[in-house]
C-alpha atoms as a PDB file:
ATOM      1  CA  UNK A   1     -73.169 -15.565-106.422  1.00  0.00           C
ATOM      2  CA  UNK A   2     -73.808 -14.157-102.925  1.00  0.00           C
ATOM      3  CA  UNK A   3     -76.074 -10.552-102.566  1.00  0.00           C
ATOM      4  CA  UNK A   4     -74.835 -11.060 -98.514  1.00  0.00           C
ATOM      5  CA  UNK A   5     -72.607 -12.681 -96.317  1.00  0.00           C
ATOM      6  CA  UNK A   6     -74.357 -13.850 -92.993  1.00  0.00           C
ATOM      7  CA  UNK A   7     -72.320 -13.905 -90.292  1.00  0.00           C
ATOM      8  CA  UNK A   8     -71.924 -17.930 -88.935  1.00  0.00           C
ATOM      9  CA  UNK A   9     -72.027 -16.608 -85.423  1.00  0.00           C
ATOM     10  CA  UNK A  10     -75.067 -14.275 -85.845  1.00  0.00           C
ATOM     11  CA  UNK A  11     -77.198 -17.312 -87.329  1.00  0.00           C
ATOM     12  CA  UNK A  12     -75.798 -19.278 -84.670  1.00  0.00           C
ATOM     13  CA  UNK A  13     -76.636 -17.014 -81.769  1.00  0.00           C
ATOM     14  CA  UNK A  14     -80.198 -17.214 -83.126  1.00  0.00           C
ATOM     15  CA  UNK A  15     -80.657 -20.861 -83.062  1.00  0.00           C
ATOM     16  CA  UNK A  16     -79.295 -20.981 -80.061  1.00  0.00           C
ATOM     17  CA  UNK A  17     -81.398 -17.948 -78.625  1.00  0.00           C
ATOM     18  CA  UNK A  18     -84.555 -19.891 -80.046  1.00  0.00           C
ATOM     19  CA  UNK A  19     -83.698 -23.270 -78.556  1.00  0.00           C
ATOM     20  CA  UNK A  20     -83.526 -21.616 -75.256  1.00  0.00           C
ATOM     21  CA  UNK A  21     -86.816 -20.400 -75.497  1.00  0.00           C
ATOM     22  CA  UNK A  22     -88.088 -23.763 -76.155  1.00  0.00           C
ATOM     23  CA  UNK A  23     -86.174 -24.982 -73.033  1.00  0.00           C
ATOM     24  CA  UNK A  24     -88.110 -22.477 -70.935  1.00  0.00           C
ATOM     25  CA  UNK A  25     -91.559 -23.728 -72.486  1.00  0.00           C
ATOM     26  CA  UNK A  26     -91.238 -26.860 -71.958  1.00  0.00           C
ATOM     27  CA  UNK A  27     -90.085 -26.135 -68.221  1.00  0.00           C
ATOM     28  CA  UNK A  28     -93.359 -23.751 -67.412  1.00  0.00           C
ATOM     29  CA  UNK A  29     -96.077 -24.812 -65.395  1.00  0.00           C
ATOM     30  CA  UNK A  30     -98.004 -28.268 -67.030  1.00  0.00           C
ATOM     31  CA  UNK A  31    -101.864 -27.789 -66.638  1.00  0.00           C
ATOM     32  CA  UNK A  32    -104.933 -28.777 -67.767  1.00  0.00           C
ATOM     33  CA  UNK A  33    -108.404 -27.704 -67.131  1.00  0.00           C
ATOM     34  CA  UNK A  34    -111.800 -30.081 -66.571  1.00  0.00           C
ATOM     35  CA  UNK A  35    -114.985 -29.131 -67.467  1.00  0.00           C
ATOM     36  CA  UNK A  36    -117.691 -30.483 -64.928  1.00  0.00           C
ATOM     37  CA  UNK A  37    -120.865 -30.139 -67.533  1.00  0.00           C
ATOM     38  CA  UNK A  38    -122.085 -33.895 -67.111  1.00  0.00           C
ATOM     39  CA  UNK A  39    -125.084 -33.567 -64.760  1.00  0.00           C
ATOM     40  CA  UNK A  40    -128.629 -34.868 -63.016  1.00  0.00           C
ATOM     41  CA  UNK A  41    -129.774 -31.219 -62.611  1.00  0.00           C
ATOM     42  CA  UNK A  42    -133.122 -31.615 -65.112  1.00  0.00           C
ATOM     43  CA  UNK A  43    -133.258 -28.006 -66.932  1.00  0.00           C
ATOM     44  CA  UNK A  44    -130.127 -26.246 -65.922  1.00  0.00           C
ATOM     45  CA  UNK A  45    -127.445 -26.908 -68.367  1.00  0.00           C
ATOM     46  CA  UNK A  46    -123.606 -26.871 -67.648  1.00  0.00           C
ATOM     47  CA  UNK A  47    -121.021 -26.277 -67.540  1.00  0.00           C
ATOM     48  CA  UNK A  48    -121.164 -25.891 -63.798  1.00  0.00           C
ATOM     49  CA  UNK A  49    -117.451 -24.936 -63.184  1.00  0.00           C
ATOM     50  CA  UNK A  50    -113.843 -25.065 -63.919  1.00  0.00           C
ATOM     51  CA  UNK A  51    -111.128 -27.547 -62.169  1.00  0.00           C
ATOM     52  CA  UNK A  52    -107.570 -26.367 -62.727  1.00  0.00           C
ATOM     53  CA  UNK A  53    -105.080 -28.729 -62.497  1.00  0.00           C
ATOM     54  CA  UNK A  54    -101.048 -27.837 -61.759  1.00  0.00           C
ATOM     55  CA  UNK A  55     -98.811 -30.400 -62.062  1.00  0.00           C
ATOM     56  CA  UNK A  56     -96.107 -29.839 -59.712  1.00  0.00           C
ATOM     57  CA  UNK A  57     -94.081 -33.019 -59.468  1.00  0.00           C
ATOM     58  CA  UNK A  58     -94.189 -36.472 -59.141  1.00  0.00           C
ATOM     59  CA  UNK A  59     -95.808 -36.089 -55.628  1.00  0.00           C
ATOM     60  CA  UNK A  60     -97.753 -33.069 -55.739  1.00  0.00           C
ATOM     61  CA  UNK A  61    -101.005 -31.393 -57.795  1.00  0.00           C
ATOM     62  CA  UNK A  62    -102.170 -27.946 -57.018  1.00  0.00           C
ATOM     63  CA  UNK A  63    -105.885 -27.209 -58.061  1.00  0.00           C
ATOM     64  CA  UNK A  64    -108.419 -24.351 -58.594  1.00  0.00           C
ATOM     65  CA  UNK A  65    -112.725 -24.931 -58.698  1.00  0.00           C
ATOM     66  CA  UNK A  66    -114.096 -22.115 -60.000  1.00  0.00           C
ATOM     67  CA  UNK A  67    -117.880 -21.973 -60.445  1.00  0.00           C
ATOM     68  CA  UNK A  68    -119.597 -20.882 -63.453  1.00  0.00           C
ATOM     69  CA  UNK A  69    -122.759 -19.008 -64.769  1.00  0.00           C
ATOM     70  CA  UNK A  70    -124.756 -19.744 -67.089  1.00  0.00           C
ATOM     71  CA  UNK A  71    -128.097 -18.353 -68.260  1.00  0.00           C
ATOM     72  CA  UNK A  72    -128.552 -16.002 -65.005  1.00  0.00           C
ATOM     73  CA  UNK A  73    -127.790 -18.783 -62.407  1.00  0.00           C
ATOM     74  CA  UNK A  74    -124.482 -19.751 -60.969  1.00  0.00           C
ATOM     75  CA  UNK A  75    -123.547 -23.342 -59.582  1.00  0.00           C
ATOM     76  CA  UNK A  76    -122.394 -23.051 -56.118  1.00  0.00           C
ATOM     77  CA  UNK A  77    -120.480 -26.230 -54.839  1.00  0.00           C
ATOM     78  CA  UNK A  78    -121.175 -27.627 -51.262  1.00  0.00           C
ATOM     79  CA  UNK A  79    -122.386 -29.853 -49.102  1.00  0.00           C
ATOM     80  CA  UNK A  80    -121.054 -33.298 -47.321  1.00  0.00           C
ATOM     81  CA  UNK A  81    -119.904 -34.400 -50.813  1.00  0.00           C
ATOM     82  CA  UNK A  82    -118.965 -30.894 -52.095  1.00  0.00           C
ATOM     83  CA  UNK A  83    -116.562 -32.623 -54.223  1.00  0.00           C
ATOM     84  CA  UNK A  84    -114.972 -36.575 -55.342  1.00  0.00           C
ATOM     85  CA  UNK A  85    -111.624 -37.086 -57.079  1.00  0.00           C
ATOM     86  CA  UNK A  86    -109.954 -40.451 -58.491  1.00  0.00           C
ATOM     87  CA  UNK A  87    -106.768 -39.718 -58.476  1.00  0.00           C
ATOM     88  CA  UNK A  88    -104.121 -42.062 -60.427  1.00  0.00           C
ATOM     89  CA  UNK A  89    -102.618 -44.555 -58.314  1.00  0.00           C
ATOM     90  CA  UNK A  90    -105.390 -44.842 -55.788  1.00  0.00           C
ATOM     91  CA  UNK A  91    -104.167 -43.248 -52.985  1.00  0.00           C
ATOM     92  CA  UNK A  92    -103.415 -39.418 -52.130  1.00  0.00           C
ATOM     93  CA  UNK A  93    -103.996 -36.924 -49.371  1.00  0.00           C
ATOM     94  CA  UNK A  94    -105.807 -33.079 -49.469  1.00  0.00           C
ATOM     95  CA  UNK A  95    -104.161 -30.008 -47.813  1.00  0.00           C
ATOM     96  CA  UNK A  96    -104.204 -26.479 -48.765  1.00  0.00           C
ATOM     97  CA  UNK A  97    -107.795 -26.633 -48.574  1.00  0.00           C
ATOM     98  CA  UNK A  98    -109.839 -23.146 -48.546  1.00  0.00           C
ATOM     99  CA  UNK A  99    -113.131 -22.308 -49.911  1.00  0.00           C
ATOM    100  CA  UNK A 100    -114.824 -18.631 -50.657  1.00  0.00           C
ATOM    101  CA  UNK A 101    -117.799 -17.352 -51.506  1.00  0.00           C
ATOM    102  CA  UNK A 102    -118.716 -13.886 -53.526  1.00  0.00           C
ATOM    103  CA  UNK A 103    -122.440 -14.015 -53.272  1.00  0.00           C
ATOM    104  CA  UNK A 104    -123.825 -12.005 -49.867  1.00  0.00           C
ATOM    105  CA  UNK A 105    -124.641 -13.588 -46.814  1.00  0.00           C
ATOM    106  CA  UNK A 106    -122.497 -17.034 -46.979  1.00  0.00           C
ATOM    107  CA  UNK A 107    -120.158 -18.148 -44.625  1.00  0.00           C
ATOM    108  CA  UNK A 108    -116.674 -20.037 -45.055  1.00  0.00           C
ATOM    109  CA  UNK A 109    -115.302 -20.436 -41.640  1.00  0.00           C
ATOM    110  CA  UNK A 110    -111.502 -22.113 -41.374  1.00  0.00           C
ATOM    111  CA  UNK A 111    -112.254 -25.871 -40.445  1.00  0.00           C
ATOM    112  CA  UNK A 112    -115.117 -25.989 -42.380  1.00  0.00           C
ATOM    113  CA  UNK A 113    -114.292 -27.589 -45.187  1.00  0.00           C
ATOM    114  CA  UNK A 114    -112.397 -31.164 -44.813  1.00  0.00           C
ATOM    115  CA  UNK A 115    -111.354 -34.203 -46.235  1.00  0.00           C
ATOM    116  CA  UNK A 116    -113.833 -36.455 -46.904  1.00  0.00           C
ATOM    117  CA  UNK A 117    -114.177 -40.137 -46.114  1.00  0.00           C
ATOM    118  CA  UNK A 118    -112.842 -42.649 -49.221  1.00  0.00           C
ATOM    119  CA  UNK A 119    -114.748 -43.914 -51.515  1.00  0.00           C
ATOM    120  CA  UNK A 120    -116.789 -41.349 -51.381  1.00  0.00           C
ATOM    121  CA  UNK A 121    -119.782 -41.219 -53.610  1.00  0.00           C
ATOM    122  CA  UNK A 122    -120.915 -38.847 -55.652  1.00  0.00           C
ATOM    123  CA  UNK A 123    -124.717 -39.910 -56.708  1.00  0.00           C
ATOM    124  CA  UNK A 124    -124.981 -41.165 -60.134  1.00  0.00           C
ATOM    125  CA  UNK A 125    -121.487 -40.482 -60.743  1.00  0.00           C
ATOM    126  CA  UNK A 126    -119.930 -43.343 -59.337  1.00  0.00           C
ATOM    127  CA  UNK A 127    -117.534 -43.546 -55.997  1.00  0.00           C
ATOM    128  CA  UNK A 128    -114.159 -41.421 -55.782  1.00  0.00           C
ATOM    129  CA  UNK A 129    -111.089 -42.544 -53.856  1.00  0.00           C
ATOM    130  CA  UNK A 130    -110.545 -38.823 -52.302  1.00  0.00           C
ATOM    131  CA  UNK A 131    -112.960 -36.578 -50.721  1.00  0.00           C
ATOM    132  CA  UNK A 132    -113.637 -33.211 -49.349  1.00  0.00           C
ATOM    133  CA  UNK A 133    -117.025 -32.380 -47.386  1.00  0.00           C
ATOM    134  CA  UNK A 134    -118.448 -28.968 -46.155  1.00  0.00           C
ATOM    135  CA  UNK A 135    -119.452 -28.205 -42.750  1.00  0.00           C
ATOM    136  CA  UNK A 136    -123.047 -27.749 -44.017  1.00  0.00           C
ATOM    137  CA  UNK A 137    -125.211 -26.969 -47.145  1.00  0.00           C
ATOM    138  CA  UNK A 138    -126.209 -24.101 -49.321  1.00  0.00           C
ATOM    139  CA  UNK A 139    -125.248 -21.474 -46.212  1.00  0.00           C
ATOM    140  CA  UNK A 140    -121.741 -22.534 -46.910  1.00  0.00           C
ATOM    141  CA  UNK A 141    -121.581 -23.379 -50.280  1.00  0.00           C
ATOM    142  CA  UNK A 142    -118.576 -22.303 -52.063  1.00  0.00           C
ATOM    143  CA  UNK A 143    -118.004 -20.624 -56.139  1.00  0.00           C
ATOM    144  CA  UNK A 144    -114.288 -21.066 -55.370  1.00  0.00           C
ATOM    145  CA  UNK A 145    -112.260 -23.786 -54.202  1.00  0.00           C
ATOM    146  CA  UNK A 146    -108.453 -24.370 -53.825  1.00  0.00           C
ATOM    147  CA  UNK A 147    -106.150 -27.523 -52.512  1.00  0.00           C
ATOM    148  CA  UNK A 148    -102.987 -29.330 -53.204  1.00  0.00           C
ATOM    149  CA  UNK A 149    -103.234 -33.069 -53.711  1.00  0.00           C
ATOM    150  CA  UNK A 150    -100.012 -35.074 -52.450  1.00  0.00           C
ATOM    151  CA  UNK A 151     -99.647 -38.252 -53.863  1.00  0.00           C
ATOM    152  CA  UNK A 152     -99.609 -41.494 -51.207  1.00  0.00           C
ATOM    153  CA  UNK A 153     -99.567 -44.086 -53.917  1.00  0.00           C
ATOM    154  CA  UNK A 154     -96.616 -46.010 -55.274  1.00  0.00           C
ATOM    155  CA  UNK A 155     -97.154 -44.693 -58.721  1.00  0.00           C
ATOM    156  CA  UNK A 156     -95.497 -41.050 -59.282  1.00  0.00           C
ATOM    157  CA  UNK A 157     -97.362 -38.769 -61.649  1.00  0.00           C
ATOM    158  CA  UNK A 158     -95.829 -37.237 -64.694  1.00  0.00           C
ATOM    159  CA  UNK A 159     -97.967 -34.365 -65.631  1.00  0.00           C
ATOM    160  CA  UNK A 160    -101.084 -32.794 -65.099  1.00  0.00           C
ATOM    161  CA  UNK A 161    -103.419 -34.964 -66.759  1.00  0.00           C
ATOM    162  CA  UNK A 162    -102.072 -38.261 -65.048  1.00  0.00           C
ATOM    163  CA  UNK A 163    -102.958 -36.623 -61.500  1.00  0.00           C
ATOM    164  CA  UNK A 164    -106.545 -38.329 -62.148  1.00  0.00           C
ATOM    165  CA  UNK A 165    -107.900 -41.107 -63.348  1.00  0.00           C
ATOM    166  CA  UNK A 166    -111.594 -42.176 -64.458  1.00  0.00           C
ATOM    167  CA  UNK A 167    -113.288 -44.173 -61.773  1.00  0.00           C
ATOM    168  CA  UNK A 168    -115.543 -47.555 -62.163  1.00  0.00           C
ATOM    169  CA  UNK A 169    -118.200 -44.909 -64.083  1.00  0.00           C
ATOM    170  CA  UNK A 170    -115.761 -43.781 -66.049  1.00  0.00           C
ATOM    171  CA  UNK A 171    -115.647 -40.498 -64.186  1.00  0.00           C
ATOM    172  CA  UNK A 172    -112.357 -38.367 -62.592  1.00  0.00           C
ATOM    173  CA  UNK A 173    -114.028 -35.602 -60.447  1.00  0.00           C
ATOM    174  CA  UNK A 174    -117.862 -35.464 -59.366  1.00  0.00           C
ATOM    175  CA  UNK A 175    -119.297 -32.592 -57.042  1.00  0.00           C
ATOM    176  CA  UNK A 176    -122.432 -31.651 -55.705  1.00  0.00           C
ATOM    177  CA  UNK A 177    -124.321 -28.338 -56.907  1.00  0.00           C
ATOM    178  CA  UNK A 178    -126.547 -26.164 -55.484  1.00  0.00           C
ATOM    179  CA  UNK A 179    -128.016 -23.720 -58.544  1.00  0.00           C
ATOM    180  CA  UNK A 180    -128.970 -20.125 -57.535  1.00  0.00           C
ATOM    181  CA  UNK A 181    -129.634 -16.433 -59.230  1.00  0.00           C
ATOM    182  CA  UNK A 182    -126.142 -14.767 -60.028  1.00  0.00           C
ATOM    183  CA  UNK A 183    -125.103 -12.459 -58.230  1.00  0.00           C
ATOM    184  CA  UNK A 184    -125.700 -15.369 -55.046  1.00  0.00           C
ATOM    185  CA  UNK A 185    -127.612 -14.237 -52.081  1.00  0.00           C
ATOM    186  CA  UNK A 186    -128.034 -16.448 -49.541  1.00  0.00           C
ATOM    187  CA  UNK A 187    -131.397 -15.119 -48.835  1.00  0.00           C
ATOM    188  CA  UNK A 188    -132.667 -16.391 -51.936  1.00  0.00           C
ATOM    189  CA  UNK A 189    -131.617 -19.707 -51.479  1.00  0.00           C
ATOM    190  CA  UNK A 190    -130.881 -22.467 -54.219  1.00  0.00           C
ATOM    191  CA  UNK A 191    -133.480 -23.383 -57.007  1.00  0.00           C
ATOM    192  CA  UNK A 192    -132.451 -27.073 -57.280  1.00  0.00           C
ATOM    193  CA  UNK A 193    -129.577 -29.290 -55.900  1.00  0.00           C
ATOM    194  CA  UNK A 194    -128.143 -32.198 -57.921  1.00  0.00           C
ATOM    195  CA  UNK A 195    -124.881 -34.184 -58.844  1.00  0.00           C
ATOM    196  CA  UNK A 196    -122.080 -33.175 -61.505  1.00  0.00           C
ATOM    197  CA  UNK A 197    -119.378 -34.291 -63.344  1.00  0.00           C
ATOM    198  CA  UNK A 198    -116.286 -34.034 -65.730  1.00  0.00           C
ATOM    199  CA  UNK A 199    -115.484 -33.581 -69.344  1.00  0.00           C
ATOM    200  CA  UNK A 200    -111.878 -32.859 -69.749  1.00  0.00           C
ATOM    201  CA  UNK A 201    -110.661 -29.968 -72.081  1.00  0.00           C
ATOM    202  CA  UNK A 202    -106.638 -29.551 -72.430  1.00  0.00           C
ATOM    203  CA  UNK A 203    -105.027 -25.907 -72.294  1.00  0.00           C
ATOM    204  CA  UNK A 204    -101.744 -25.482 -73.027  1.00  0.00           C
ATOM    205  CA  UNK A 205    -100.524 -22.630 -70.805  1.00  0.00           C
ATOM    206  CA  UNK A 206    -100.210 -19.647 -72.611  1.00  0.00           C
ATOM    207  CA  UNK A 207     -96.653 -18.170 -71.909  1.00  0.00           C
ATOM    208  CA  UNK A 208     -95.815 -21.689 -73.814  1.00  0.00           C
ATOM    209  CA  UNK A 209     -97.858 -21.524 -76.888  1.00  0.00           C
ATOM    210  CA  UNK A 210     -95.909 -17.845 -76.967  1.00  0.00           C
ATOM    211  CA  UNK A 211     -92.811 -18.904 -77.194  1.00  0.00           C
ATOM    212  CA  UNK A 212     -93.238 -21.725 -79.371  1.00  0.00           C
ATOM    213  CA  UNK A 213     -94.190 -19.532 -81.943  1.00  0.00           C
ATOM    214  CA  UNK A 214     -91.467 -17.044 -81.525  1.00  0.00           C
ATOM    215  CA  UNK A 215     -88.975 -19.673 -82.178  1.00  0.00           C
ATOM    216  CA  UNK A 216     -91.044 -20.874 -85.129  1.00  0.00           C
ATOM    217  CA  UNK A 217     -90.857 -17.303 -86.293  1.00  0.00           C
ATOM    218  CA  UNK A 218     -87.248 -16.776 -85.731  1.00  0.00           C
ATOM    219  CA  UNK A 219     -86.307 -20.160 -87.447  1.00  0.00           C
ATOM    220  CA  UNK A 220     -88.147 -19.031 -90.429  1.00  0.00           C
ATOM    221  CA  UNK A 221     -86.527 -15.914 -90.597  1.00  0.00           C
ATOM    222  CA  UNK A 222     -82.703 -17.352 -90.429  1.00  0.00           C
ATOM    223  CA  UNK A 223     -84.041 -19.900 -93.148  1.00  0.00           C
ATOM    224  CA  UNK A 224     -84.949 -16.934 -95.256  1.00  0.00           C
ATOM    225  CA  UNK A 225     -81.815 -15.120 -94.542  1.00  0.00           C
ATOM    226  CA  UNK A 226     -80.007 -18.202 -95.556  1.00  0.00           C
ATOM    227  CA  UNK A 227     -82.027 -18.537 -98.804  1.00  0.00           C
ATOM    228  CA  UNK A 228     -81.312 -15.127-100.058  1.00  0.00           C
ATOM    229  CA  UNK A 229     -77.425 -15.561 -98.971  1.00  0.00           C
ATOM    230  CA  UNK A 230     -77.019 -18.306-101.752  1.00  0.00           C
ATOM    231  CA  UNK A 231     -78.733 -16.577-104.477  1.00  0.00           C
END
């Protein structure tokens, strides 16, 4: 015998309202994040930094270095290989490219930073089929990085964490450090240079982890609703 009538239309709306929220998550931005930790710095352990990757489409990657600090030194990024990328498919081109620099005293002039010759090699690490090079060393060293990747290849991409591939090493992104006393001052110049590289670590944007679980939530409560209607 029924305690309630549910309305067909009301349980309907829901499901419907629910399904449309997983439409939107599953449309959101696709990214991933790399963790460059893998290094021949003896005594300063990583991570050194952050690489955001944005999938955009089939042609196009936006992405973010952001350097890290650890134990009262931060890892500054620059230098003629300031950074190596094997991208998927073999072939792709930089632009967007900008650099910055909290610490006092360094200097990021436009033009600066540019593309880098292919392969490039990244010491220890292996060589990379895209490049981007600084004008100089430490003086221009960089904690954050931005550029979009454009895919030249015959092989379209399909989300954020087929933008790169691992190289002959085994490797997707390589960059060389320069380690220094947070908060950077130029004056005091770097403690010790070396070579670093990736570990990849997936994060599921969060606006889409949200509304997954609000539609789990909401299916569970018209499945309780429904329950209680045929009791």
């Amino acid at each position: 015998m029924l305690n309630k009538r549910i309305n067909p239309m009301w349980v309907l709306g829901i499901m419907l309202a629910f399904v449309a929220a997983l439409g939107v998550s599953s449309a959101s931005a696709d990214s991933i994040s790399l963790s460059i930790g893998n290094a021949a710095i003896s005594g300063f352990p990583g991570p050194y930094a952050t690489l955001g990757i944005t999938f955009v489409d089939a042609t196009h990657a936006n992405f973010v270095l952001d350097s890290n600090t650890v134990g009262g030194n931060i890892y500054l990024f620059g230098g003629k290989d300031i950074l190596g990328l094997q991208t998927n498919g073999g072939s792709a081109t930089v632009s967007n490219l900008a650099g910055s620099n909290s610490g006092t005293g360094f200097t990021n002039n436009a033009g600066d930073l540019t593309p880098g010759t292919s392969p490039q090699n990244e010491d220890g690490f292996g060589n990379f089929n895209v490049g981007i090079s600084n004008f100089d060393g430490f003086g221009h060293s960089v904690d954050h990085l931005t550029f979009t990747l454009t895919n030249a290849s015959a092989t379209p991409w399909s989300s954020a964490s087929d933008v790169l591939a691992p190289n002959a090493q085994g490797f997707e992104v390589a960059g060389h450090v320069f380690v220094t006393a947070f908060a950077a001052d130029l004056s005091n110049g770097a403690i010790a240079t070396g070579f670093a590289a990736d570990g990849p670590i997936s994060t599921p944007e969060a606006s889409s982890t949200l509304l997954l679980s609000l539609a789990l939530i909401g299916v569970a409560i018209v499945a309780r609703k429904m329950a209680v209607a045929r009791v």
